[in-house]
Protein backbone atom coordinates (compact mmCIF):
# COMPACT_ATOMS: atom_id res chain seq x y z
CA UNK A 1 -15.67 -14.30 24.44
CA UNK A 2 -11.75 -14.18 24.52
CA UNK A 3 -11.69 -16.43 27.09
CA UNK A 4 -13.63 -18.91 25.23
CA UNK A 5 -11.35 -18.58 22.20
CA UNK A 6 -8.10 -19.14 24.24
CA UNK A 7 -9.70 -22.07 25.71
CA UNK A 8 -10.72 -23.68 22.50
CA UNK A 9 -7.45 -22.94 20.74
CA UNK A 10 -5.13 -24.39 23.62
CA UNK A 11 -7.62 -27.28 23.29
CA UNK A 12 -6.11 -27.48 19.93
CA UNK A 13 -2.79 -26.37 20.99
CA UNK A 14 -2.47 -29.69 23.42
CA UNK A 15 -3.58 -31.77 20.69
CA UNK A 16 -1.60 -30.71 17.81
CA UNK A 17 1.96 -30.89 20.38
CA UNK A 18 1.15 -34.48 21.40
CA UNK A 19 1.06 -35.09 17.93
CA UNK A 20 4.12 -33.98 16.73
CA UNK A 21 5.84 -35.68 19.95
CA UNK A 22 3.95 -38.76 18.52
CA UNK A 23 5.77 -38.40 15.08
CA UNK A 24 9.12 -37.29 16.68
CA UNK A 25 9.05 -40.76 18.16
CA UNK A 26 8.22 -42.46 15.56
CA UNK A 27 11.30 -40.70 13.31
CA UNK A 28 13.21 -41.71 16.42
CA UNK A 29 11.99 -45.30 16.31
CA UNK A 30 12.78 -45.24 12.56
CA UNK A 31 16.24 -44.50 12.97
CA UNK A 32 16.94 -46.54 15.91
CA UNK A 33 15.94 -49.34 13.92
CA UNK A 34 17.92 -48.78 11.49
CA UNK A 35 20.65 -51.08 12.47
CA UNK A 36 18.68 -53.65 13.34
CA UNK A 37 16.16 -54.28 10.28
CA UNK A 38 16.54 -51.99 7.50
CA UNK A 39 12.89 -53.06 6.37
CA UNK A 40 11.56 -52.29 9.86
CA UNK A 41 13.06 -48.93 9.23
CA UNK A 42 11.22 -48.15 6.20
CA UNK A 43 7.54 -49.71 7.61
CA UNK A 44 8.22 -47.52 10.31
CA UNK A 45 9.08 -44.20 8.03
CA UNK A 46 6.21 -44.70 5.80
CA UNK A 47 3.93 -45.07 8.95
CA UNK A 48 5.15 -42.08 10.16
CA UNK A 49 4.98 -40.12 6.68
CA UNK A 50 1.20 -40.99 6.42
CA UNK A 51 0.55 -39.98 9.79
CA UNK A 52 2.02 -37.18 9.20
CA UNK A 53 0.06 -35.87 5.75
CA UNK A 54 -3.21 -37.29 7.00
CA UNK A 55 -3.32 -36.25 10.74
CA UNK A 56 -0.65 -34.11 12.05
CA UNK A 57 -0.69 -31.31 8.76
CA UNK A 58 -4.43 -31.43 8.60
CA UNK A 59 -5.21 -30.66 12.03
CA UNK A 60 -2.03 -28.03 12.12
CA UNK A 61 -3.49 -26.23 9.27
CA UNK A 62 -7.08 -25.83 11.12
CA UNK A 63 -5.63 -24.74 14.22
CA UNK A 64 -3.94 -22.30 11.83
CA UNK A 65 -7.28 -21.14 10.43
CA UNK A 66 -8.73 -21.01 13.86
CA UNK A 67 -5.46 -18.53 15.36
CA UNK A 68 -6.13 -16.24 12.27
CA UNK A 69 -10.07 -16.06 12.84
CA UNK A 70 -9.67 -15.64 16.57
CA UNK A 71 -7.15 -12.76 16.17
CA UNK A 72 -8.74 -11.39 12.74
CA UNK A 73 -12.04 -11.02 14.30
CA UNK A 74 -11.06 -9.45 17.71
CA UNK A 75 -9.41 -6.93 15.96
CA UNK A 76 -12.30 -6.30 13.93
CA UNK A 77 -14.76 -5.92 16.44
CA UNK A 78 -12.09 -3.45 18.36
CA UNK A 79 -12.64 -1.31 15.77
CA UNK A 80 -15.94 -1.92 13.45
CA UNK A 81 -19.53 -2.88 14.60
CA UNK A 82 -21.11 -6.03 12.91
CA UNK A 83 -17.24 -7.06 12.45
CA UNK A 84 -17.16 -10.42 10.79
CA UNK A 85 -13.72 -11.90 9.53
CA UNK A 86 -14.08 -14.48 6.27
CA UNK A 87 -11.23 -16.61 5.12
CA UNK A 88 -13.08 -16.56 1.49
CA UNK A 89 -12.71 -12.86 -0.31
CA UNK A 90 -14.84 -10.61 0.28
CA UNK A 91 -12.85 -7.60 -1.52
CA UNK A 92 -13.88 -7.23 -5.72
CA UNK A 93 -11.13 -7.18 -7.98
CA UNK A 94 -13.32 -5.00 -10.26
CA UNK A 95 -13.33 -2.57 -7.42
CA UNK A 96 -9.30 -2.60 -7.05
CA UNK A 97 -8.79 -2.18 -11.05
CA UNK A 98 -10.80 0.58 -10.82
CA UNK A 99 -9.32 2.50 -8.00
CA UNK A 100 -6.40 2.39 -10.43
CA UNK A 101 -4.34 2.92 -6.92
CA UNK A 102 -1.62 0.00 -7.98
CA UNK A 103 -0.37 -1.14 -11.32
CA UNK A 104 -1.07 -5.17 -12.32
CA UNK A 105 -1.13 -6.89 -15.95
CA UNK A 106 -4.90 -6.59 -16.33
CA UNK A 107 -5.35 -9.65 -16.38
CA UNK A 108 -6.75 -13.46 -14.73
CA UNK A 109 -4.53 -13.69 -11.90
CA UNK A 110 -3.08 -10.31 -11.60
CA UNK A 111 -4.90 -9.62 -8.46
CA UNK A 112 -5.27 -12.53 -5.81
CA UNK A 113 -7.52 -12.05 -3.06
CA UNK A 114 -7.48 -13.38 0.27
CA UNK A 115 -9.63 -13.29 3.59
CA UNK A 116 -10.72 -10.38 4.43
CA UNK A 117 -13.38 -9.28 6.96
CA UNK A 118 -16.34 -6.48 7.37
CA UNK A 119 -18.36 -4.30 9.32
CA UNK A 120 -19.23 -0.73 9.81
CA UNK A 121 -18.66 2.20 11.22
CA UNK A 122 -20.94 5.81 11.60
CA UNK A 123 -23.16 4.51 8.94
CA UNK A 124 -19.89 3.67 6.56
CA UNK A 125 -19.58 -0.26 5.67
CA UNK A 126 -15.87 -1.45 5.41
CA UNK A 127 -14.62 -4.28 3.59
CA UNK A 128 -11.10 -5.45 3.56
CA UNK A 129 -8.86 -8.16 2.63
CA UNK A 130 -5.25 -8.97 1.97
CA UNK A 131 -4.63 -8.84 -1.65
CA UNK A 132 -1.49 -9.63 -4.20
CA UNK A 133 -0.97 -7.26 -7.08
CA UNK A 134 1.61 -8.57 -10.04
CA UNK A 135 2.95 -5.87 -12.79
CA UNK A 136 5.06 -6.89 -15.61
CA UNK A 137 7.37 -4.32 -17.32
CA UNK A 138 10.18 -4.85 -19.87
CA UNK A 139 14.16 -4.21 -18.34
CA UNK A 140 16.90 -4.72 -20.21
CA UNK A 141 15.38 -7.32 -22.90
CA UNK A 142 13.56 -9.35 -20.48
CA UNK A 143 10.30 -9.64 -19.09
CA UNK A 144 10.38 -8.84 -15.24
CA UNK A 145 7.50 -8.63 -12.56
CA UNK A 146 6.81 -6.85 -9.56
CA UNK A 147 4.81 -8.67 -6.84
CA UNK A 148 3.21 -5.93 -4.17
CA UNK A 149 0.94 -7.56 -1.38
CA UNK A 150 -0.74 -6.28 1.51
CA UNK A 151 -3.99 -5.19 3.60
CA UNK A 152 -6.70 -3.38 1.11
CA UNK A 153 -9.14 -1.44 3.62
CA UNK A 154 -12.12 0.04 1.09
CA UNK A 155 -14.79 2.16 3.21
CA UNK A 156 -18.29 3.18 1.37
CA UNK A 157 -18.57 6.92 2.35
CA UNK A 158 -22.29 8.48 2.53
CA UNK A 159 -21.92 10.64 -0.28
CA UNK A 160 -19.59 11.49 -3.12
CA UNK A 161 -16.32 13.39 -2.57
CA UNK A 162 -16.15 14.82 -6.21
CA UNK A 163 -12.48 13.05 -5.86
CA UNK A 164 -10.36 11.39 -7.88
CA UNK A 165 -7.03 11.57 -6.15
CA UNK A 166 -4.10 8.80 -5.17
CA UNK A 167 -1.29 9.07 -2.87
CA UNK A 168 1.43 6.66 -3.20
CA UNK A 169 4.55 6.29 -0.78
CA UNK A 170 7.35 6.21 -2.78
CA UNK A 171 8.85 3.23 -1.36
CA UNK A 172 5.05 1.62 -2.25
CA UNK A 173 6.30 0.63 -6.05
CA UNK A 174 9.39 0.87 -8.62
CA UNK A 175 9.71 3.41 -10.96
CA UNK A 176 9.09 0.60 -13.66
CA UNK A 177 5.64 0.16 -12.28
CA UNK A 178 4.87 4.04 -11.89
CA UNK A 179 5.52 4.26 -15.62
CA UNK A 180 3.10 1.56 -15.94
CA UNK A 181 0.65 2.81 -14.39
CA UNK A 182 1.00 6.26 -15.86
CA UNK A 183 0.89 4.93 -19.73
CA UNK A 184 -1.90 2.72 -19.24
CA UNK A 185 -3.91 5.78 -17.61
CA UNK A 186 -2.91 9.27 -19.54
CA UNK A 187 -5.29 10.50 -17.71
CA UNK A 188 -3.97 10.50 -14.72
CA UNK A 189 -1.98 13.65 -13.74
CA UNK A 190 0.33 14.96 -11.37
CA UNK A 191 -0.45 18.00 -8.96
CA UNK A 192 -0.68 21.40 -10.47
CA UNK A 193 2.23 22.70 -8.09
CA UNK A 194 3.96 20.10 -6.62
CA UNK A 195 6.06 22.82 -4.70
CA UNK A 196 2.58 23.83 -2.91
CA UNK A 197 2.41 20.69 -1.41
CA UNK A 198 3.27 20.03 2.14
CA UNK A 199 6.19 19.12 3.22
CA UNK A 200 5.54 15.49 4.28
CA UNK A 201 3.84 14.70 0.91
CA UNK A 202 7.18 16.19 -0.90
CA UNK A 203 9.36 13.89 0.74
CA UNK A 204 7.78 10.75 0.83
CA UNK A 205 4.63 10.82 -1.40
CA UNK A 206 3.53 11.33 -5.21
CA UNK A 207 0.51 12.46 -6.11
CA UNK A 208 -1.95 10.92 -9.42
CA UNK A 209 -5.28 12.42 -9.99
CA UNK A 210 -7.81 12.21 -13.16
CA UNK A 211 -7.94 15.19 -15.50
CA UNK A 212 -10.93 17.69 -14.33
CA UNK A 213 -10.49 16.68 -10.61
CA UNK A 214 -9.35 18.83 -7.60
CA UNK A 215 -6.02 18.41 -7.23
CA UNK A 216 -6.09 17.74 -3.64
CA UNK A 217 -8.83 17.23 -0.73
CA UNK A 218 -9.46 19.63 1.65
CA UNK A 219 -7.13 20.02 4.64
CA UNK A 220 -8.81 18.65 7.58
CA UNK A 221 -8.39 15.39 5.29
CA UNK A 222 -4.80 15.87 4.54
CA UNK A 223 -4.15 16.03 8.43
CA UNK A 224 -5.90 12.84 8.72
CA UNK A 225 -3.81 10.97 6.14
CA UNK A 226 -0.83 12.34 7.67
CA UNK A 227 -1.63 11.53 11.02
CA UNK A 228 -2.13 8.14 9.15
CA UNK A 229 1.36 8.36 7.54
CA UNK A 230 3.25 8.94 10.91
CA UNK A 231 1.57 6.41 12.56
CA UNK A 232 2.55 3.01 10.18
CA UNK A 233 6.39 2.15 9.39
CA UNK A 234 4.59 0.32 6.38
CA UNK A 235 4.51 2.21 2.81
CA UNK A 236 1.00 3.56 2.15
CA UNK A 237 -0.92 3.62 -1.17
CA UNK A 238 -4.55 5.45 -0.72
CA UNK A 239 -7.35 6.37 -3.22
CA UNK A 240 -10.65 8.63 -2.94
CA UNK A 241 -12.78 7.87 -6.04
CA UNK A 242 -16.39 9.40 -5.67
CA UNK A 243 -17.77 7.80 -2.37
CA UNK A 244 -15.12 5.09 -1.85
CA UNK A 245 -12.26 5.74 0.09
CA UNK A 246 -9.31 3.16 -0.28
CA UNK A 247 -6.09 2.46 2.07
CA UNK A 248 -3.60 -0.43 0.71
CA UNK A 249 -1.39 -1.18 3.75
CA UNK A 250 1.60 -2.64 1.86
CA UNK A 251 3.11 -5.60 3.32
CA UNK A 252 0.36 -6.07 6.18
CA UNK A 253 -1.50 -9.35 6.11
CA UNK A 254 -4.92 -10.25 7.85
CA UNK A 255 -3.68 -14.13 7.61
CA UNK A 256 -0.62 -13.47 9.34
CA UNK A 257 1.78 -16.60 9.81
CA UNK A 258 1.05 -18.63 13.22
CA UNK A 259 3.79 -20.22 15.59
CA UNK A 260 2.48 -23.82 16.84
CA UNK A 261 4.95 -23.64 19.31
CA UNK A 262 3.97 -20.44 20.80
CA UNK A 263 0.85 -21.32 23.26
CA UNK A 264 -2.30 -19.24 22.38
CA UNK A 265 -2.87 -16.79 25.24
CA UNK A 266 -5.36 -14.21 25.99
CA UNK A 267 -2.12 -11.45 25.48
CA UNK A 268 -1.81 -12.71 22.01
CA UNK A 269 -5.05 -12.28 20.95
CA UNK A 270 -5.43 -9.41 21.55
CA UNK A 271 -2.93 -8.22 19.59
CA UNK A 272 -4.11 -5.72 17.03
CA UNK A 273 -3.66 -6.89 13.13
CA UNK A 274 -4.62 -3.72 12.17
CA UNK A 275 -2.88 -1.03 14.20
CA UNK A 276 -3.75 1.37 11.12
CA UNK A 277 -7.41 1.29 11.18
CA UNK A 278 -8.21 3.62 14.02
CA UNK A 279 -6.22 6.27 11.81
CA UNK A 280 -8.13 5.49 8.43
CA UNK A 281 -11.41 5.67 10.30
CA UNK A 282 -10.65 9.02 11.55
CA UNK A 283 -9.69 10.07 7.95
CA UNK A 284 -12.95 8.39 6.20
CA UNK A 285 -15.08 10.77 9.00
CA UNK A 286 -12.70 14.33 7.84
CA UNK A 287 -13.78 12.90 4.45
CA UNK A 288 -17.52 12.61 5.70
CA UNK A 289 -17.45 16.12 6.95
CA UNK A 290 -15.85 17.61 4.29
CA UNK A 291 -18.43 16.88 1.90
């Protein structure tokens, strides 16, 4: 299967480069010409402006698409069974508002989605999708904004936790939107003894959970999420509401940004979008156990 994608890509790969040599000449020509026949010059520049908007862009931006899928959906399938990567969202912004996990305006807009992909894993389905959050606060007179994007992984456990807990890296927001979030949900509380907490949560980590909720989960899950934490140089934001357990990988992107000067190998690939995902899989199964 790889080797059928790498194949089709460099395919596209060939094509796309002797386009852009085609339009390099032509800008070439153009300028060349320029001290012969100034209207030359400009035939020749619109020619190659056209060219360039209604061939060259076009079929860069589908062998963009096709890179992503490719990568997206090896990754996937490294890790989920009946792995399927969309470039539509699959990911609910209901669901995200409701995990109350990161502070936006509320409103149209405030969450973007993105592609995203699916699949499943020990009877759990998993949906994910790169998402954009945008909170507005008040500083010094003026209306500012806080943009926080990233990977949202949302697993469907078997049965319900009984939790309502979120643990934010500190790094994951600014104190502007932790306020935010706080006033708009009073019922939302902090841990009972912070000082009981471990160590790595102390440091790094603040704790929200709804009023009449254990403060924590139980311990084979916190050695999961740590084993999570130590394993990503990316801040974390994560959320177990009833039977859904949510991981926002902040500033990690499905559609990740493609070279078309790089040539697609079998090496690239295979590299692994979602380096993370083996760890939150391990945690959603301590959460499986544990209930």
């Amino acid at each position: 299967m790889i080797h059928s994608m790498t194949t089709a890509l460099y395919e596209k790969f060939r094509t796309l480069r002797m386009l852009y040599f085609i339009y390099l000449l032509a800008s070439i020509l153009a300028l060349l010409t320029f001290f012969i026949d100034k209207r030359l010059t400009l035939l020749i520049l619109g020619v190659s402006i056209l060219f360039r908007f209604t061939l060259v862009r076009p079929k860069s931006k589908s062998y963009e698409r096709q890179f992503i899928h490719a990568c997206a959906q090896l990754t996937l399938e490294r890790h989920l069974s009946q792995a399927a990567h969309s470039h539509i969202p699959v990911l609910s912004v209901q669901t995200l508002r409701r995990a109350r996990l990161i502070p936006e305006n509320g409103q149209t807009g405030s969450i973007t989605l993105h592609e995203g992909g699916t699949g499943q894993i020990n009877g759990c389905s998993v949906t994910l999708g790169d998402a954009v959050f945008c909170n507005s606060f008040l500083k010094n007179g003026k209306t500012r904004h806080q943009f926080v994007y990233g990977c949202w992984i949302q697993l469907q456990l078997p049965d319900d936790t009984g939790l309502d807990w979120r643990l934010v890296h500190k790094n994951a927001l600014i104190q502007q939107s932790v306020n935010t979030m706080q006033s708009k949900n009073p019922n939302l509380l902090g841990p009972e003894d912070y000082q009981a907490l471990p160590r790595w949560v102390q440091a790094d980590f603040f704790i929200l959970r709804e009023q009449d909720t254990p403060s924590l989960p139980p311990l084979p899950v916190l050695e999961k999420l740590h084993k999570l934490a130590c394993n990503t140089a990316l801040p974390l934001a994560i959320c177990i509401q009833g039977g859904l357990f949510h991981v926002f990988l902040i500033n990690r992107l499905i559609g990740q940004k493609v070279s078309v000067r790089e040539m697609p190998t079998e090496e690239r690939l295979q590299l692994d979008f979602l380096p993370e995902l083996e760890y939150i899989i391990s945690a959603a199964k301590a959460l499986s156990n544990a209930v």
